[in-house]
PDB file of N, CA and C in Angstrom:
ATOM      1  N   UNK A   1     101.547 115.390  77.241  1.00  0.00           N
ATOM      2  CA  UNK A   1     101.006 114.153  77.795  1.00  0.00           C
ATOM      3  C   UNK A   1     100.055 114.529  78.930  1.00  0.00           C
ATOM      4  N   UNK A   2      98.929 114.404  78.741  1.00  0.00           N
ATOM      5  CA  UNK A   2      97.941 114.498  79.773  1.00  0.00           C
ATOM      6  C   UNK A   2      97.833 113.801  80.969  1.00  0.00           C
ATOM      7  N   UNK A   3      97.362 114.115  81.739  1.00  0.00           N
ATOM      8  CA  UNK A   3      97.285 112.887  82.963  1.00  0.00           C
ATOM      9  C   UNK A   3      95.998 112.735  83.221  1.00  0.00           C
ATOM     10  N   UNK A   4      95.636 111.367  83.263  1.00  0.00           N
ATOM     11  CA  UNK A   4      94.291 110.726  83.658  1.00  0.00           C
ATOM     12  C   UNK A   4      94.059 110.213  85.257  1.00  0.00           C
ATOM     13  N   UNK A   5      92.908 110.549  85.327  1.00  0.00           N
ATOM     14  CA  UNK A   5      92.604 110.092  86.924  1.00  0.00           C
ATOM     15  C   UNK A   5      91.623 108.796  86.301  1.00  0.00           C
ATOM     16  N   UNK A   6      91.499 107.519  86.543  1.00  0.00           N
ATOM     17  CA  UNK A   6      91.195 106.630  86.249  1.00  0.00           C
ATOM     18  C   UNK A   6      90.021 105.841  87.540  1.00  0.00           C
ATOM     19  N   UNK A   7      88.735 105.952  87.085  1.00  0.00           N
ATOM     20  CA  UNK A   7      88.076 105.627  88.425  1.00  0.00           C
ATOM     21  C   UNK A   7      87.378 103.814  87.925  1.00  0.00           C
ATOM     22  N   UNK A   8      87.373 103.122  88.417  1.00  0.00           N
ATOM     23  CA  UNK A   8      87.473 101.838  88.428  1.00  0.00           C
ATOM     24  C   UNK A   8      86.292 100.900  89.560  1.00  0.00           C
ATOM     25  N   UNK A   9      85.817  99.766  89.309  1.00  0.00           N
ATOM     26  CA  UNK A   9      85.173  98.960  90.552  1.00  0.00           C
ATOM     27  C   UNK A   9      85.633  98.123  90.036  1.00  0.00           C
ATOM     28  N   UNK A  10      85.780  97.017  91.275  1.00  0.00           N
ATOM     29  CA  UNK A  10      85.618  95.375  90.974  1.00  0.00           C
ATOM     30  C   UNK A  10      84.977  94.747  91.699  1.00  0.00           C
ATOM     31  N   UNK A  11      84.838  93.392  91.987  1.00  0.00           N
ATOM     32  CA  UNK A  11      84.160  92.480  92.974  1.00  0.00           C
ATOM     33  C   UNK A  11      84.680  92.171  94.664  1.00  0.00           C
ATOM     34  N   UNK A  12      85.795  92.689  94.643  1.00  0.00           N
ATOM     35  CA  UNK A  12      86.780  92.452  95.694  1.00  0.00           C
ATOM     36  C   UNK A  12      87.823  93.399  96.007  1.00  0.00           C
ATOM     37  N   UNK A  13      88.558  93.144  97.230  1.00  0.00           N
ATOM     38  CA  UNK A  13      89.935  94.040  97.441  1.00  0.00           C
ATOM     39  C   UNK A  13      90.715  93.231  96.887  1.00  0.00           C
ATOM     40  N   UNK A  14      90.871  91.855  96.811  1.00  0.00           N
ATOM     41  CA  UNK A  14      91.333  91.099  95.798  1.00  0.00           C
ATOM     42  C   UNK A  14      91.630  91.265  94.096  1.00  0.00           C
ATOM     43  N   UNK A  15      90.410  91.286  94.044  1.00  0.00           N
ATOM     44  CA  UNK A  15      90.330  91.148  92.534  1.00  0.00           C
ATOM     45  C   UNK A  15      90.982  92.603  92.181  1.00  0.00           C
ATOM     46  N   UNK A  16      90.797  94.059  92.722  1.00  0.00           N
ATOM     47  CA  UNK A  16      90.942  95.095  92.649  1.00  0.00           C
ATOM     48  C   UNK A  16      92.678  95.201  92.757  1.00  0.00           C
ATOM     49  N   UNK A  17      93.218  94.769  93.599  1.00  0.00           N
ATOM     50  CA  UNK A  17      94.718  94.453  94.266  1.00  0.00           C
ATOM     51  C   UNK A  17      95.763  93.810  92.889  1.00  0.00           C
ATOM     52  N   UNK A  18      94.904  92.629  92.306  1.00  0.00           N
ATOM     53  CA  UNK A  18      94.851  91.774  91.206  1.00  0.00           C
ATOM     54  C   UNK A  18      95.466  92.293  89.731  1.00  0.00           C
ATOM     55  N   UNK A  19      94.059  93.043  89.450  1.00  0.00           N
ATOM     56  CA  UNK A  19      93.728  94.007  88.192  1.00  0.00           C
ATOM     57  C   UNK A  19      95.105  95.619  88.403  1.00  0.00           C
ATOM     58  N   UNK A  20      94.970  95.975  89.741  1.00  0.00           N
ATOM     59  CA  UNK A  20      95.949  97.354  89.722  1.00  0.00           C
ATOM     60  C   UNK A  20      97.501  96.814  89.796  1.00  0.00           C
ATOM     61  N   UNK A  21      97.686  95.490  90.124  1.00  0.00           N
ATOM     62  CA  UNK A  21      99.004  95.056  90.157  1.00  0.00           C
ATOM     63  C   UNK A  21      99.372  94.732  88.435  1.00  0.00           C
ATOM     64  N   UNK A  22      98.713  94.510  87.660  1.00  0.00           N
ATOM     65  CA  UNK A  22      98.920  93.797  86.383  1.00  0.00           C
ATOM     66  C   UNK A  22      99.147  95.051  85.717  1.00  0.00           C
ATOM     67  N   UNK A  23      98.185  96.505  86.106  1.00  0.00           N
ATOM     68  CA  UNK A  23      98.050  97.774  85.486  1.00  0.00           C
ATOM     69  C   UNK A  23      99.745  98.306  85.766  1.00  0.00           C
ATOM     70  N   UNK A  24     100.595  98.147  86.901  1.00  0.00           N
ATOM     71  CA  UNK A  24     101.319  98.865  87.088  1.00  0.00           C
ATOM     72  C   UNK A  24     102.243  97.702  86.214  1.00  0.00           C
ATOM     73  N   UNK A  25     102.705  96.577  86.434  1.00  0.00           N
ATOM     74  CA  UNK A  25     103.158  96.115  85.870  1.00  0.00           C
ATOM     75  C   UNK A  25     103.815  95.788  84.112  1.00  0.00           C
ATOM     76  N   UNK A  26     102.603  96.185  83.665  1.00  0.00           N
ATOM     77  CA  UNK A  26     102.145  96.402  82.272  1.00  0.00           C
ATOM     78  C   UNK A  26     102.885  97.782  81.783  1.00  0.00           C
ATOM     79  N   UNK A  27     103.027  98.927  82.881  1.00  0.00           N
ATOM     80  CA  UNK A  27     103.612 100.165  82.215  1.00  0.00           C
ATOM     81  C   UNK A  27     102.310 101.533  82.373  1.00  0.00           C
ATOM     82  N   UNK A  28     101.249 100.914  82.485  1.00  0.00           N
ATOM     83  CA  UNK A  28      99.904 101.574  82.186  1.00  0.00           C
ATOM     84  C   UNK A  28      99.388 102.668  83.350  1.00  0.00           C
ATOM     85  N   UNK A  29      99.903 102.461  84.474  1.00  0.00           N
ATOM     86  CA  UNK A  29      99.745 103.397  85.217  1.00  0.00           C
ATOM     87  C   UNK A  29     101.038 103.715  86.204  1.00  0.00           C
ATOM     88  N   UNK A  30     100.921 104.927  87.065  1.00  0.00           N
ATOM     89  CA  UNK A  30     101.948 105.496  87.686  1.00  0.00           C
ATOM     90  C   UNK A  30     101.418 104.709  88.997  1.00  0.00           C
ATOM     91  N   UNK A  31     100.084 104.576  89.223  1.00  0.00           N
ATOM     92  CA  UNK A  31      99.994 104.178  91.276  1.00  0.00           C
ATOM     93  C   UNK A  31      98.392 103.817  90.760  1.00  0.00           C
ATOM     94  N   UNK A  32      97.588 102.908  92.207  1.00  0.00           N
ATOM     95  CA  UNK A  32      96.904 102.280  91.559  1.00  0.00           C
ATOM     96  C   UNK A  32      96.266 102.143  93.262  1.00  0.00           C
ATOM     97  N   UNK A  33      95.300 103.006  93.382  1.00  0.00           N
ATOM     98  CA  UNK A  33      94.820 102.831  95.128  1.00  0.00           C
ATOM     99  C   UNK A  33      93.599 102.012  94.902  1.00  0.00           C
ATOM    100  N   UNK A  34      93.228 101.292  95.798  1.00  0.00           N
ATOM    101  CA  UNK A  34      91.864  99.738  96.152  1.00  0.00           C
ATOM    102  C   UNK A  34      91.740 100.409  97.656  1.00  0.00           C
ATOM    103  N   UNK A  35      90.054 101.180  97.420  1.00  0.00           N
ATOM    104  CA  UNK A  35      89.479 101.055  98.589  1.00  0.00           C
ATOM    105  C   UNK A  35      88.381  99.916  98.669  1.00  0.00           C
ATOM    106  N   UNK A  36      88.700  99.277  99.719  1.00  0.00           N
ATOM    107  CA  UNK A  36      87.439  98.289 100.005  1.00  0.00           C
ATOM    108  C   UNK A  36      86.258  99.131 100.491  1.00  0.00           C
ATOM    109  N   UNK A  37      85.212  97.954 100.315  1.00  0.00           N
ATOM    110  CA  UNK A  37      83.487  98.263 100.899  1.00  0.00           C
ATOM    111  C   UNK A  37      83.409  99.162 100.928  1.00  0.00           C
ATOM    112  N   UNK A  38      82.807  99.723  99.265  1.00  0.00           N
ATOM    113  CA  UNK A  38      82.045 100.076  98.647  1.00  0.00           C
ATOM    114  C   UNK A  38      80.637  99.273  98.587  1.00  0.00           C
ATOM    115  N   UNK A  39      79.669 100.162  99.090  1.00  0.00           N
ATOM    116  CA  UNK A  39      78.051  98.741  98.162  1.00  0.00           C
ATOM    117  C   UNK A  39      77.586  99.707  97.225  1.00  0.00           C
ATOM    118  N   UNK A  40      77.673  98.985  96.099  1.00  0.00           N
ATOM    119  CA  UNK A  40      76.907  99.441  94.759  1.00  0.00           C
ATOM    120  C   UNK A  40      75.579  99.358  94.883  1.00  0.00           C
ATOM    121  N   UNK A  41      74.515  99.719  94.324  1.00  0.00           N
ATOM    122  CA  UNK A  41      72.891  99.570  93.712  1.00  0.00           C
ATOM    123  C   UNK A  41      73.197 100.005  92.944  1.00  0.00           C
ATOM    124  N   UNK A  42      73.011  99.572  91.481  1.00  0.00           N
ATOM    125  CA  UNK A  42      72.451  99.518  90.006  1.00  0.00           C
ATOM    126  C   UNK A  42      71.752  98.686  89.305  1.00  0.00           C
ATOM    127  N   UNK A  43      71.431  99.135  88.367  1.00  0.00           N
ATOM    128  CA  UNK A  43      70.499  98.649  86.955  1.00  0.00           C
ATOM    129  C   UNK A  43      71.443  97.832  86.130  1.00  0.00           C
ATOM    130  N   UNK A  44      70.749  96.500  86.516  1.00  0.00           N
ATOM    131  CA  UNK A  44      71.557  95.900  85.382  1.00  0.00           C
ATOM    132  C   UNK A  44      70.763  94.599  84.426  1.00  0.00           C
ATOM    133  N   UNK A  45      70.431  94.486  83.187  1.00  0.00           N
ATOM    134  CA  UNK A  45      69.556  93.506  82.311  1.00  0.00           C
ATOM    135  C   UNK A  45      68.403  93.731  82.829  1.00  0.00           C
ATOM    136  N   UNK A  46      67.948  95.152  83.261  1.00  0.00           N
ATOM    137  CA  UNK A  46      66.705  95.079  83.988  1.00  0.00           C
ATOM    138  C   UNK A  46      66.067  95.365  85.155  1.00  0.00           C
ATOM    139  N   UNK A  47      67.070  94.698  86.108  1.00  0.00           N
ATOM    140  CA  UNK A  47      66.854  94.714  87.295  1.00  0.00           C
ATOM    141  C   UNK A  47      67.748  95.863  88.025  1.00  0.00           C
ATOM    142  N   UNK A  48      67.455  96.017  89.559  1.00  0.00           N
ATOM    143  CA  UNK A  48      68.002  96.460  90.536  1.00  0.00           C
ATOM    144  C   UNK A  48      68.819  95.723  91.185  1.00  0.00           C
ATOM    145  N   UNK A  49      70.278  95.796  90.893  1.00  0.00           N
ATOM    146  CA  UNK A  49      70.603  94.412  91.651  1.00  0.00           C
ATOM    147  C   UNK A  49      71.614  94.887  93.079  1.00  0.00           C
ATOM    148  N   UNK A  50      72.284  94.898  94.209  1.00  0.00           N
ATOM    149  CA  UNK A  50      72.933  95.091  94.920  1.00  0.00           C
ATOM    150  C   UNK A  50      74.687  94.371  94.954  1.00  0.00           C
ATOM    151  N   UNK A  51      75.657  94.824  95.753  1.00  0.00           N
ATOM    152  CA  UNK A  51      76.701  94.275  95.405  1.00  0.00           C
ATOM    153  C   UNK A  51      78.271  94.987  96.114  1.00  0.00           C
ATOM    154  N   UNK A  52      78.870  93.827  97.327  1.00  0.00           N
ATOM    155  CA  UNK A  52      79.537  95.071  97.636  1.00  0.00           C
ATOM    156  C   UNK A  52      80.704  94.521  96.458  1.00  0.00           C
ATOM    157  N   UNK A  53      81.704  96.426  96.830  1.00  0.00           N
ATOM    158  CA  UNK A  53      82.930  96.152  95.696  1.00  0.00           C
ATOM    159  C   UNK A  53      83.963  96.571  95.770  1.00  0.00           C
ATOM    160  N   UNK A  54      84.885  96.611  95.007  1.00  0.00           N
ATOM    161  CA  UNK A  54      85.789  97.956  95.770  1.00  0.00           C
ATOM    162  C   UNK A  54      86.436  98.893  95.216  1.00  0.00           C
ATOM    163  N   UNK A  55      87.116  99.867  94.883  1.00  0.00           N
ATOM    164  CA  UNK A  55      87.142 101.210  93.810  1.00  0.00           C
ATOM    165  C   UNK A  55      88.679 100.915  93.639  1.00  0.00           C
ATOM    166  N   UNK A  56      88.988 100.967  92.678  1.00  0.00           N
ATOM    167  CA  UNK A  56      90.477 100.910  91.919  1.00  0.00           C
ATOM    168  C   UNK A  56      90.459 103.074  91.751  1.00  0.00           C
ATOM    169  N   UNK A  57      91.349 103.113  91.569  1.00  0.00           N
ATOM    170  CA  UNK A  57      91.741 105.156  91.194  1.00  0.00           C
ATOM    171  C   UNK A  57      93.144 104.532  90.406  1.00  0.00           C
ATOM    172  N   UNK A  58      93.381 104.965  89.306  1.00  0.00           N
ATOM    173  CA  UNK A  58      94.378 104.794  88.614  1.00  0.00           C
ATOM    174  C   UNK A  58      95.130 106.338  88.292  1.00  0.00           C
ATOM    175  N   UNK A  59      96.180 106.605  88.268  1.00  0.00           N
ATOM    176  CA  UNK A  59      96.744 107.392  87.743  1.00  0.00           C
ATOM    177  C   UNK A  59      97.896 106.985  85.938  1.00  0.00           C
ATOM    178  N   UNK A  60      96.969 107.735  85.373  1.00  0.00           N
ATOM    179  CA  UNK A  60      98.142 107.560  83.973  1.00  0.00           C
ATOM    180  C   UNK A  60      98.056 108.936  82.757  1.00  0.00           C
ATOM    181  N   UNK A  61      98.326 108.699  81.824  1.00  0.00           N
ATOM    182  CA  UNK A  61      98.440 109.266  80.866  1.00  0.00           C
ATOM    183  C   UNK A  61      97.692 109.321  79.733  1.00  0.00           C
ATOM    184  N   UNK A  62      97.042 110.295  78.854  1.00  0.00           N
ATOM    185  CA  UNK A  62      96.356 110.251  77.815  1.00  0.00           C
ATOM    186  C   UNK A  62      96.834 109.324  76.466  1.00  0.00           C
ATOM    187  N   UNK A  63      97.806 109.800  76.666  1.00  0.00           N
ATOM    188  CA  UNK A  63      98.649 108.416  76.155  1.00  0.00           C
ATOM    189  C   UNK A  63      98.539 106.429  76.255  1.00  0.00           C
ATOM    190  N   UNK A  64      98.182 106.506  77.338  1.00  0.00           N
ATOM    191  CA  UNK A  64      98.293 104.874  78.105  1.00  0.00           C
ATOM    192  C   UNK A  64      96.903 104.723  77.964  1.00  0.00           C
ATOM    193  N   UNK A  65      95.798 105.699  78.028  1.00  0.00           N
ATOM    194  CA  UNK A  65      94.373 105.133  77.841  1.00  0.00           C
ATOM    195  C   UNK A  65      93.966 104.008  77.568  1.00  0.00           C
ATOM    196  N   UNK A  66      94.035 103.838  76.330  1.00  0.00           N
ATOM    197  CA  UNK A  66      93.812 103.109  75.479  1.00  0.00           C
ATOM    198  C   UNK A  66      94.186 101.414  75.483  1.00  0.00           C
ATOM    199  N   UNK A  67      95.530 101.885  75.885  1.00  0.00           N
ATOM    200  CA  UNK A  67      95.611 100.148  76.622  1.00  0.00           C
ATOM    201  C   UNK A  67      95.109  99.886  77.693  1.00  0.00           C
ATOM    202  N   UNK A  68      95.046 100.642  78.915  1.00  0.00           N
ATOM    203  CA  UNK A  68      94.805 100.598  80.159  1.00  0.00           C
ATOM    204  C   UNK A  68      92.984 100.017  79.725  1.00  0.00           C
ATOM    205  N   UNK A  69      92.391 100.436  79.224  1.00  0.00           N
ATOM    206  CA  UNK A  69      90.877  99.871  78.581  1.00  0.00           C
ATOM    207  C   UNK A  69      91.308  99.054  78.442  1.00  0.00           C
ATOM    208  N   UNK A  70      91.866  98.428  77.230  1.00  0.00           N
ATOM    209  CA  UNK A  70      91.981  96.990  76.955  1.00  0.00           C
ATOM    210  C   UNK A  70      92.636  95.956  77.811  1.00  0.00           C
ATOM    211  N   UNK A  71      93.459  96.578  78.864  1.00  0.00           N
ATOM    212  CA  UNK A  71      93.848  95.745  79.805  1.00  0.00           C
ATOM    213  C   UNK A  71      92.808  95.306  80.458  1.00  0.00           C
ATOM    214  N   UNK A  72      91.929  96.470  81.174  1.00  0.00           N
ATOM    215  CA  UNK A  72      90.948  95.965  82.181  1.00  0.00           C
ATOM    216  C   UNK A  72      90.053  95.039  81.381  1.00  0.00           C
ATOM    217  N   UNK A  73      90.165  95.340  80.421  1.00  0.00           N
ATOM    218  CA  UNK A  73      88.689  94.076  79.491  1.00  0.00           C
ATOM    219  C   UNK A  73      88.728  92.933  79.932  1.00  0.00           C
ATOM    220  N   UNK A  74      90.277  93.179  79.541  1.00  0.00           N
ATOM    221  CA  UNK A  74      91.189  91.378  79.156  1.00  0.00           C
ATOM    222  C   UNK A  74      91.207  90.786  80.777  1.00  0.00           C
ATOM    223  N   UNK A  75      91.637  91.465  82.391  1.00  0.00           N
ATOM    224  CA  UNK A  75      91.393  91.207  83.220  1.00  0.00           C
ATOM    225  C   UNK A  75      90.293  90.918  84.268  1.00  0.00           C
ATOM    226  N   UNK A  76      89.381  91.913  83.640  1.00  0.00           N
ATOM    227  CA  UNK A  76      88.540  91.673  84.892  1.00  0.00           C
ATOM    228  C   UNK A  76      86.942  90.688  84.553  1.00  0.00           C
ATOM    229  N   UNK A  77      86.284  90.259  86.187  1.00  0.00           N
ATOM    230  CA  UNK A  77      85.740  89.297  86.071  1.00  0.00           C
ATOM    231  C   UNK A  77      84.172  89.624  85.484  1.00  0.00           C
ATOM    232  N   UNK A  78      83.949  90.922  85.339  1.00  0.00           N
ATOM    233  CA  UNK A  78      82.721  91.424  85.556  1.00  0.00           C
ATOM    234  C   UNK A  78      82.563  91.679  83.389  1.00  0.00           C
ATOM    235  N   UNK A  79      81.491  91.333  82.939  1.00  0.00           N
ATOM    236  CA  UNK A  79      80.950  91.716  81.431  1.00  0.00           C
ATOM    237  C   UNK A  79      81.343  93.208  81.280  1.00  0.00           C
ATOM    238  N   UNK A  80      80.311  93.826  82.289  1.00  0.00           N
ATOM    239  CA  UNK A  80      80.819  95.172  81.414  1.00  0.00           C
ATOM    240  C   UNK A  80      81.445  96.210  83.016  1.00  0.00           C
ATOM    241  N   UNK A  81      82.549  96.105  82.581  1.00  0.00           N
ATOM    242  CA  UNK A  81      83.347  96.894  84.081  1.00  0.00           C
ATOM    243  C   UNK A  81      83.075  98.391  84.227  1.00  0.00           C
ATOM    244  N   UNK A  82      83.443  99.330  85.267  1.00  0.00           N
ATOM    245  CA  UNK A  82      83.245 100.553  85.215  1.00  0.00           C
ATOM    246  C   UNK A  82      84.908 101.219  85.100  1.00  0.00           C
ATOM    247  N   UNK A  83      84.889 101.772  83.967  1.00  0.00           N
ATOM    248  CA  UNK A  83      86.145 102.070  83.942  1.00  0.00           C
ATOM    249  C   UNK A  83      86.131 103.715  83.171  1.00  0.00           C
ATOM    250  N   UNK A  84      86.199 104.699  84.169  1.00  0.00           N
ATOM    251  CA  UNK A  84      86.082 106.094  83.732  1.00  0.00           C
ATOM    252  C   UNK A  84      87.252 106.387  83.728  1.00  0.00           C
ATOM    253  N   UNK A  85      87.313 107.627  82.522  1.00  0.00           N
ATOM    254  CA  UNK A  85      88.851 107.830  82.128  1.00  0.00           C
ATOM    255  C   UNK A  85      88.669 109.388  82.521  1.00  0.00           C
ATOM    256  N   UNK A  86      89.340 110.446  83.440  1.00  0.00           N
ATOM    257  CA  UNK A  86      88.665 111.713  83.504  1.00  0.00           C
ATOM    258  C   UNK A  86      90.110 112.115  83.645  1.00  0.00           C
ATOM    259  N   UNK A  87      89.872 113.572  82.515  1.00  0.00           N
ATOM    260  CA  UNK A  87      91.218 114.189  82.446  1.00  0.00           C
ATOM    261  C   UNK A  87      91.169 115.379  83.910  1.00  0.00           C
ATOM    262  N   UNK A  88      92.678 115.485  83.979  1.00  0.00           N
ATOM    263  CA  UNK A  88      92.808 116.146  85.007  1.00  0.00           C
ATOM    264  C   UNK A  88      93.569 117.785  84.862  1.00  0.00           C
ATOM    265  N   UNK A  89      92.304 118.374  85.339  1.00  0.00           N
ATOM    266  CA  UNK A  89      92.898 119.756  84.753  1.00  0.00           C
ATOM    267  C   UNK A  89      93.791 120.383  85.885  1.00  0.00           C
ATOM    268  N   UNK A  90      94.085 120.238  86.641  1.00  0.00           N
ATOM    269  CA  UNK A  90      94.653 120.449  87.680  1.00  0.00           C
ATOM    270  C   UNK A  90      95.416 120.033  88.762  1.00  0.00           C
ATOM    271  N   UNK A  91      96.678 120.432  89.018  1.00  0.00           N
ATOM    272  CA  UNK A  91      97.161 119.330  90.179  1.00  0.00           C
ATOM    273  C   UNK A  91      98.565 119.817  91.095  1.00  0.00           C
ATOM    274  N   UNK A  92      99.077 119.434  91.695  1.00  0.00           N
ATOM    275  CA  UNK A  92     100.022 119.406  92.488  1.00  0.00           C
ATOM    276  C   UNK A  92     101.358 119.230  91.308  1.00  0.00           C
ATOM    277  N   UNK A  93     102.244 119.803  90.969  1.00  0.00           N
ATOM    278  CA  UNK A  93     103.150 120.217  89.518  1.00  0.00           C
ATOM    279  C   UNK A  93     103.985 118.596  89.872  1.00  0.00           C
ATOM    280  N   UNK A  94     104.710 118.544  91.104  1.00  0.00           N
ATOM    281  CA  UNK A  94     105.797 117.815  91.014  1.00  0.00           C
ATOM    282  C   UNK A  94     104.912 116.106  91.398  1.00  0.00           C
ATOM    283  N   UNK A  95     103.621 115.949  91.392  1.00  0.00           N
ATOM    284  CA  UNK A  95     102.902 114.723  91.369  1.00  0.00           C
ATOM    285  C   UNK A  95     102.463 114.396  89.628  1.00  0.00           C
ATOM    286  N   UNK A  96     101.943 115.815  89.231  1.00  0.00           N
ATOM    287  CA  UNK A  96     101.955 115.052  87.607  1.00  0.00           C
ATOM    288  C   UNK A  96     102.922 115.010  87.172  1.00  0.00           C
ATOM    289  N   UNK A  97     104.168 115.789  86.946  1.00  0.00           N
ATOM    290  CA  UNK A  97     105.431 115.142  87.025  1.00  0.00           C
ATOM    291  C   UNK A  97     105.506 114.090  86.784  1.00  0.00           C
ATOM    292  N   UNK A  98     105.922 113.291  88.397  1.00  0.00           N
ATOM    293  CA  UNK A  98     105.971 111.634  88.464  1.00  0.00           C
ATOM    294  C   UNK A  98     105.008 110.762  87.584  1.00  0.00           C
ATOM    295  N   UNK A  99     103.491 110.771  87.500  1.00  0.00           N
ATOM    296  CA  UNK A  99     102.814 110.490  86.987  1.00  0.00           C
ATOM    297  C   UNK A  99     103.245 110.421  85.291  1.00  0.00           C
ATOM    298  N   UNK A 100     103.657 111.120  84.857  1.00  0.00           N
ATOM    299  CA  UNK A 100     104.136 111.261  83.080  1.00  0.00           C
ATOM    300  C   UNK A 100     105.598 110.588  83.212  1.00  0.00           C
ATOM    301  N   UNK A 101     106.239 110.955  84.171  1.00  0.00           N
ATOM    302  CA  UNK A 101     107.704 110.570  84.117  1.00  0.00           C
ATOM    303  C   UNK A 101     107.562 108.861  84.361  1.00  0.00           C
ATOM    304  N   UNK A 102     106.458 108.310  85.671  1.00  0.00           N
ATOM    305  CA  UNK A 102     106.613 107.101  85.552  1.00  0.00           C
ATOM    306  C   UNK A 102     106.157 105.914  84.459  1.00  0.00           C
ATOM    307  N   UNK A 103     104.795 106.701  83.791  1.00  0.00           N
ATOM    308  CA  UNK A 103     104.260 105.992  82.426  1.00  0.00           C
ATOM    309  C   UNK A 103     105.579 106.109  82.081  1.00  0.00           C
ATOM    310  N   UNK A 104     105.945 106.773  81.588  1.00  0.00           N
ATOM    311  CA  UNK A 104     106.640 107.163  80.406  1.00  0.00           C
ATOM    312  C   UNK A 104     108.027 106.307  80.575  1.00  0.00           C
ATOM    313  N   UNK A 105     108.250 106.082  81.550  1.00  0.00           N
ATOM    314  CA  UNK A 105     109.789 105.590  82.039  1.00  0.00           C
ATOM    315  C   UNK A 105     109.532 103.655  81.792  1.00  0.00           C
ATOM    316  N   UNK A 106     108.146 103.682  82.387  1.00  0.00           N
ATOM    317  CA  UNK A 106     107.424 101.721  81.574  1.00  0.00           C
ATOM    318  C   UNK A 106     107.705 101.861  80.497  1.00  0.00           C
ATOM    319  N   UNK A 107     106.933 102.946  79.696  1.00  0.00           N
ATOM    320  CA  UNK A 107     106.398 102.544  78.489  1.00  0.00           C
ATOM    321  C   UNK A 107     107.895 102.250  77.635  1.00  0.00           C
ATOM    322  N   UNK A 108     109.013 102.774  77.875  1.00  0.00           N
ATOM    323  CA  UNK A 108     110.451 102.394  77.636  1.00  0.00           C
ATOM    324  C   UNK A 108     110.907 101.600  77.597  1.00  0.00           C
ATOM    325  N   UNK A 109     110.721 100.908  79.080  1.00  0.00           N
ATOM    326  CA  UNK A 109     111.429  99.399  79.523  1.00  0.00           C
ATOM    327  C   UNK A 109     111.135  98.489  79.356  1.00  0.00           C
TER     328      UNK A 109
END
């Protein structure tokens, strides 16, 4: 079982707070950090548009991917969200641990 570092935006510390509470809830991730104010600039339909936001970091499993996508679809307010899935080759033993042990202990219950 792999572990994913999960990098995320939304519109708010809210909305972000929102979306990572439903993620842990769901089984889909182990921990779920919301830093506020972030300001974005990107390209979007064209334009340059501005926007502050705030960064979701998910921790889960190669396993949970797949829903964890379809969760954020189904939750969040934005058309097309930023939701990077990046495997993690490296880490602290007894944190990925927890991380596999806690998916894994949802995905049960």
């Amino acid at each position: 079982m792999d572990v994913r570092w999960v990098y995320m935006t939304a519109p708010s510390l809210e909305e972000a707070l929102r979306i990572g509470r439903e993620l842990l809830e769901a089984g889909l991730a182990a921990c779920v950090n919301a830093i506020p104010g972030m300001r974005s600039v990107y390209l979007w339909e064209g334009k340059v548009e501005e926007a502050s936001e705030a960064v979701l970091v998910a921790k889960t499993t190669a396993e949970r991917m797949e829903a964890l996508l379809a969760a954020v679809k189904r939750l969040h307010p934005y058309e097309c969200p930023c939701v990077l899935g990046l495997t993690v080759q490296e880490g602290f033993a007894p944190f990925l641990d927890w991380v596999r042990q806690s998916v894994r202990d949802r995905d049960r219950g």
